[in-house]
Structure formats: C-alpha cells, structure tokens
C-alpha atoms as a PDB file:
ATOM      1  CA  UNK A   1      -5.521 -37.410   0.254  1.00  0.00           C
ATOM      2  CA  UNK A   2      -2.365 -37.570  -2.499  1.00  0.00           C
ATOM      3  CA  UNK A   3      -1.105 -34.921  -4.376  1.00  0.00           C
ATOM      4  CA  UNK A   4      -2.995 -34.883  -6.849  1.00  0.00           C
ATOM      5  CA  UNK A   5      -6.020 -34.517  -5.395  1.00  0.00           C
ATOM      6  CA  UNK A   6      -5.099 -31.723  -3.209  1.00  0.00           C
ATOM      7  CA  UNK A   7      -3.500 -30.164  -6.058  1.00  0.00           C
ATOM      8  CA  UNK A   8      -6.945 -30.135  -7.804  1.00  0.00           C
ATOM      9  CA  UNK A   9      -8.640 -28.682  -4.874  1.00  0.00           C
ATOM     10  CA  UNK A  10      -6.733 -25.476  -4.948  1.00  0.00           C
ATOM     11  CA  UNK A  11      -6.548 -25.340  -8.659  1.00  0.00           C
ATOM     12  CA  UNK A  12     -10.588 -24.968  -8.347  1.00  0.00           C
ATOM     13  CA  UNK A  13     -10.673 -22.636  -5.388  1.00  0.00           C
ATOM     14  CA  UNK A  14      -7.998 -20.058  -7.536  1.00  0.00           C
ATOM     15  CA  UNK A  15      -9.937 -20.613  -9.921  1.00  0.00           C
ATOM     16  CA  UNK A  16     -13.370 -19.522  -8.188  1.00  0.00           C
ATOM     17  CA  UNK A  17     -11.314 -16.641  -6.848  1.00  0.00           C
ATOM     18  CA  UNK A  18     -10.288 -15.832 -10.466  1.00  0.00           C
ATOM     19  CA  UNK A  19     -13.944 -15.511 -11.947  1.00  0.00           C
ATOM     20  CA  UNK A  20     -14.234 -13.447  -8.455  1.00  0.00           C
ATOM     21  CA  UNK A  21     -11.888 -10.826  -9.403  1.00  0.00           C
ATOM     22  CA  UNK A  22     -13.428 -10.576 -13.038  1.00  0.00           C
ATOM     23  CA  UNK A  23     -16.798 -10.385 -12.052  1.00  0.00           C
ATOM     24  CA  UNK A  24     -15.948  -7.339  -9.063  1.00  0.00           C
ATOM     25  CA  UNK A  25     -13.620  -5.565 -12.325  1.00  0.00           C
ATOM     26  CA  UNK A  26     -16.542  -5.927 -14.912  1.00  0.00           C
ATOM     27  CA  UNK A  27     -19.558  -4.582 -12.026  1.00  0.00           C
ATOM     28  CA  UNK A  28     -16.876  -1.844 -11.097  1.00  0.00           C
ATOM     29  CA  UNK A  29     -17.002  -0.595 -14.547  1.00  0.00           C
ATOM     30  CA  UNK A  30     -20.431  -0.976 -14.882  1.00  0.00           C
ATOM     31  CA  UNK A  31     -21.368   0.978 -11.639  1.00  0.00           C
ATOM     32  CA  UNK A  32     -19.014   3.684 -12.951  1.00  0.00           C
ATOM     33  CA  UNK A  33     -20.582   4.275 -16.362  1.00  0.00           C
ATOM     34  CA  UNK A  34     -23.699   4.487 -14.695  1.00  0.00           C
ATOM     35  CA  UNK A  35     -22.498   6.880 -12.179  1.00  0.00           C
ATOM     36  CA  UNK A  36     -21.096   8.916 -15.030  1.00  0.00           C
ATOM     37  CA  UNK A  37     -24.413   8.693 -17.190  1.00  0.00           C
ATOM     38  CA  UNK A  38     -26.687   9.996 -14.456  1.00  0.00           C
ATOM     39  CA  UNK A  39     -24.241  12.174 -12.639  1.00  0.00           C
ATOM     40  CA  UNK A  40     -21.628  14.305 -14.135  1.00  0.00           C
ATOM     41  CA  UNK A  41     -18.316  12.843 -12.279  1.00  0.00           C
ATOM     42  CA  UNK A  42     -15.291  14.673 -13.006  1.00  0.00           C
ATOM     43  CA  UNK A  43     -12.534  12.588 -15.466  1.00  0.00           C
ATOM     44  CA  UNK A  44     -10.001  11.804 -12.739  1.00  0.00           C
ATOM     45  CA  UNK A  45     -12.717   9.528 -10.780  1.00  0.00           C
ATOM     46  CA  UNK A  46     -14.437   7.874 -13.944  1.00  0.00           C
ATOM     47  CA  UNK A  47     -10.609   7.375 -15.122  1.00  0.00           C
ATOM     48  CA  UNK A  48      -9.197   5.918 -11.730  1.00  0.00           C
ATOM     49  CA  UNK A  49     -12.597   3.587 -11.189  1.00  0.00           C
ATOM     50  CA  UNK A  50     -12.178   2.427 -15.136  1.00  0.00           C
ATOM     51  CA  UNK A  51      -8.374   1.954 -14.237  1.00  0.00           C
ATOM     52  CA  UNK A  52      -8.845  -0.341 -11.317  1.00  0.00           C
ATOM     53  CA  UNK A  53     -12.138  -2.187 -12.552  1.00  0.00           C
ATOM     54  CA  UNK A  54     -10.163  -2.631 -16.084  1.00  0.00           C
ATOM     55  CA  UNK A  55      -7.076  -3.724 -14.046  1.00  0.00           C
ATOM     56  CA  UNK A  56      -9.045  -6.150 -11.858  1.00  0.00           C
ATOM     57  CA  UNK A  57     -10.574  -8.270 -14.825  1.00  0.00           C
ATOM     58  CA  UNK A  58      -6.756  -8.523 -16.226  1.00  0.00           C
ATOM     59  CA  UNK A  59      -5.609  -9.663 -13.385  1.00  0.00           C
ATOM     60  CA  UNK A  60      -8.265 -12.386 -13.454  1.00  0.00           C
ATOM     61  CA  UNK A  61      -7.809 -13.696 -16.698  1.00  0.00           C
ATOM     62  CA  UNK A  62      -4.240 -13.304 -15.830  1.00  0.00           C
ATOM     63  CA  UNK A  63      -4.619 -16.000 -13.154  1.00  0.00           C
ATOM     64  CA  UNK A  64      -6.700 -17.836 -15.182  1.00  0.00           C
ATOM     65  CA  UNK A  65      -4.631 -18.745 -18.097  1.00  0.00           C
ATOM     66  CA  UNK A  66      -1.338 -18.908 -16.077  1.00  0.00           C
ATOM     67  CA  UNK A  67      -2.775 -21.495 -12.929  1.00  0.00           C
ATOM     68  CA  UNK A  68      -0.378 -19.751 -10.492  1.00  0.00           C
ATOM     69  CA  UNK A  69      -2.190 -20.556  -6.954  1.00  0.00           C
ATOM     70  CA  UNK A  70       1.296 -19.844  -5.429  1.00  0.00           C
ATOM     71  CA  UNK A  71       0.523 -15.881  -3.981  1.00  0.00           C
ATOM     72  CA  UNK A  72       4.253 -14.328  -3.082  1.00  0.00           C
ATOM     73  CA  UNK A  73       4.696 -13.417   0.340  1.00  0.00           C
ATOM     74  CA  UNK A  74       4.169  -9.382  -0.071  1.00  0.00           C
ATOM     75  CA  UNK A  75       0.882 -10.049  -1.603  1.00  0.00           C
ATOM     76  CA  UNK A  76      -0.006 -12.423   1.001  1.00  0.00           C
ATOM     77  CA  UNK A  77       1.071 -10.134   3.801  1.00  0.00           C
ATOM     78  CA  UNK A  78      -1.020  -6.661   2.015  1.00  0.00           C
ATOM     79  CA  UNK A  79      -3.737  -8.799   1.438  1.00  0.00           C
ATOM     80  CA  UNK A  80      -3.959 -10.014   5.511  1.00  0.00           C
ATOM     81  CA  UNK A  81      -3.418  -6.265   7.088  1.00  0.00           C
ATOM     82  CA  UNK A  82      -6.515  -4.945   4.734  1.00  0.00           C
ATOM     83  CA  UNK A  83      -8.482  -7.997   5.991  1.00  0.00           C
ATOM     84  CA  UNK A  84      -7.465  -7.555   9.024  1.00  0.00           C
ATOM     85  CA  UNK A  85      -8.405  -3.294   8.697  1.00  0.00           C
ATOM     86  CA  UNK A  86     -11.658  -4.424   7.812  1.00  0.00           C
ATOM     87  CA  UNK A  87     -12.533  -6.941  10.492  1.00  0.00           C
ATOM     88  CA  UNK A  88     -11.997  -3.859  12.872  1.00  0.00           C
END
C-alpha cells in the first residue's frame, strides 16, 4: 500500500473517532438535562457533567477541522492505563 493510501485510512478512522467524541459530548449533555429535569441535582454535578460533555464535542470538532491523527505520547500513554483499568 503507498502513502497515500495509508494516509487516507487513518485520516477516516480519526475521523470516525472524531464524530465519536461529539456524539458521547452531545448524549452527555443530554442525559444531564434530563437528569436535572426529573431530579433535582445539585449545580456542582449538572455544571461538571455540562463541563465535560461541552468539552468533549470541542474537542471533536477540534480534531475535525485540524486533521491531527498524530496523538502525543502523554495522551497516548493516559489513554492505555484507563483502557487497561477497565479491561480489569
């Protein structure tokens, strides 16, 4: 496969990854507004889940209009010790 083609291959799966992240920020804050309409949650837990549901679809877009698929090595490494918290 040449360069090119590979290249396009990870462009789509960021990409797929980016739509991910907007779609778990924009069902965050939908979960949360419901949570607040039906039970009365107190400000610092509708604020915090708005916060990181809000922050979450930025970060999307973010990767969206920038075409980074490069992750730097901190990332990489948080991102492997929660998957590998959760596998336990």
């Amino acid at each position: 496969m040449d360069k090119s083609g590979k290249n396009k291959i990870l462009k789509c799966d960021f990409m797929k990854k980016s739509k991910m992240l907007i779609a778990i920020g924009l069902f965050e804050n939908t979960i949360i507004f419901l949570l607040n309409h039906f039970i009365n949650l107190p400000d610092f837990v509708v604020g915090l889940g708005y916060g990181i549901g809000t922050g979450l679809e930025l970060v999307g877009l973010y990767f969206i209009k920038h075409n980074n698929p490069v992750m730097p090595n901190w990332k990489r490494k948080l991102y492997k010790k929660f998957n590998r918290l959760s596998n336990e």
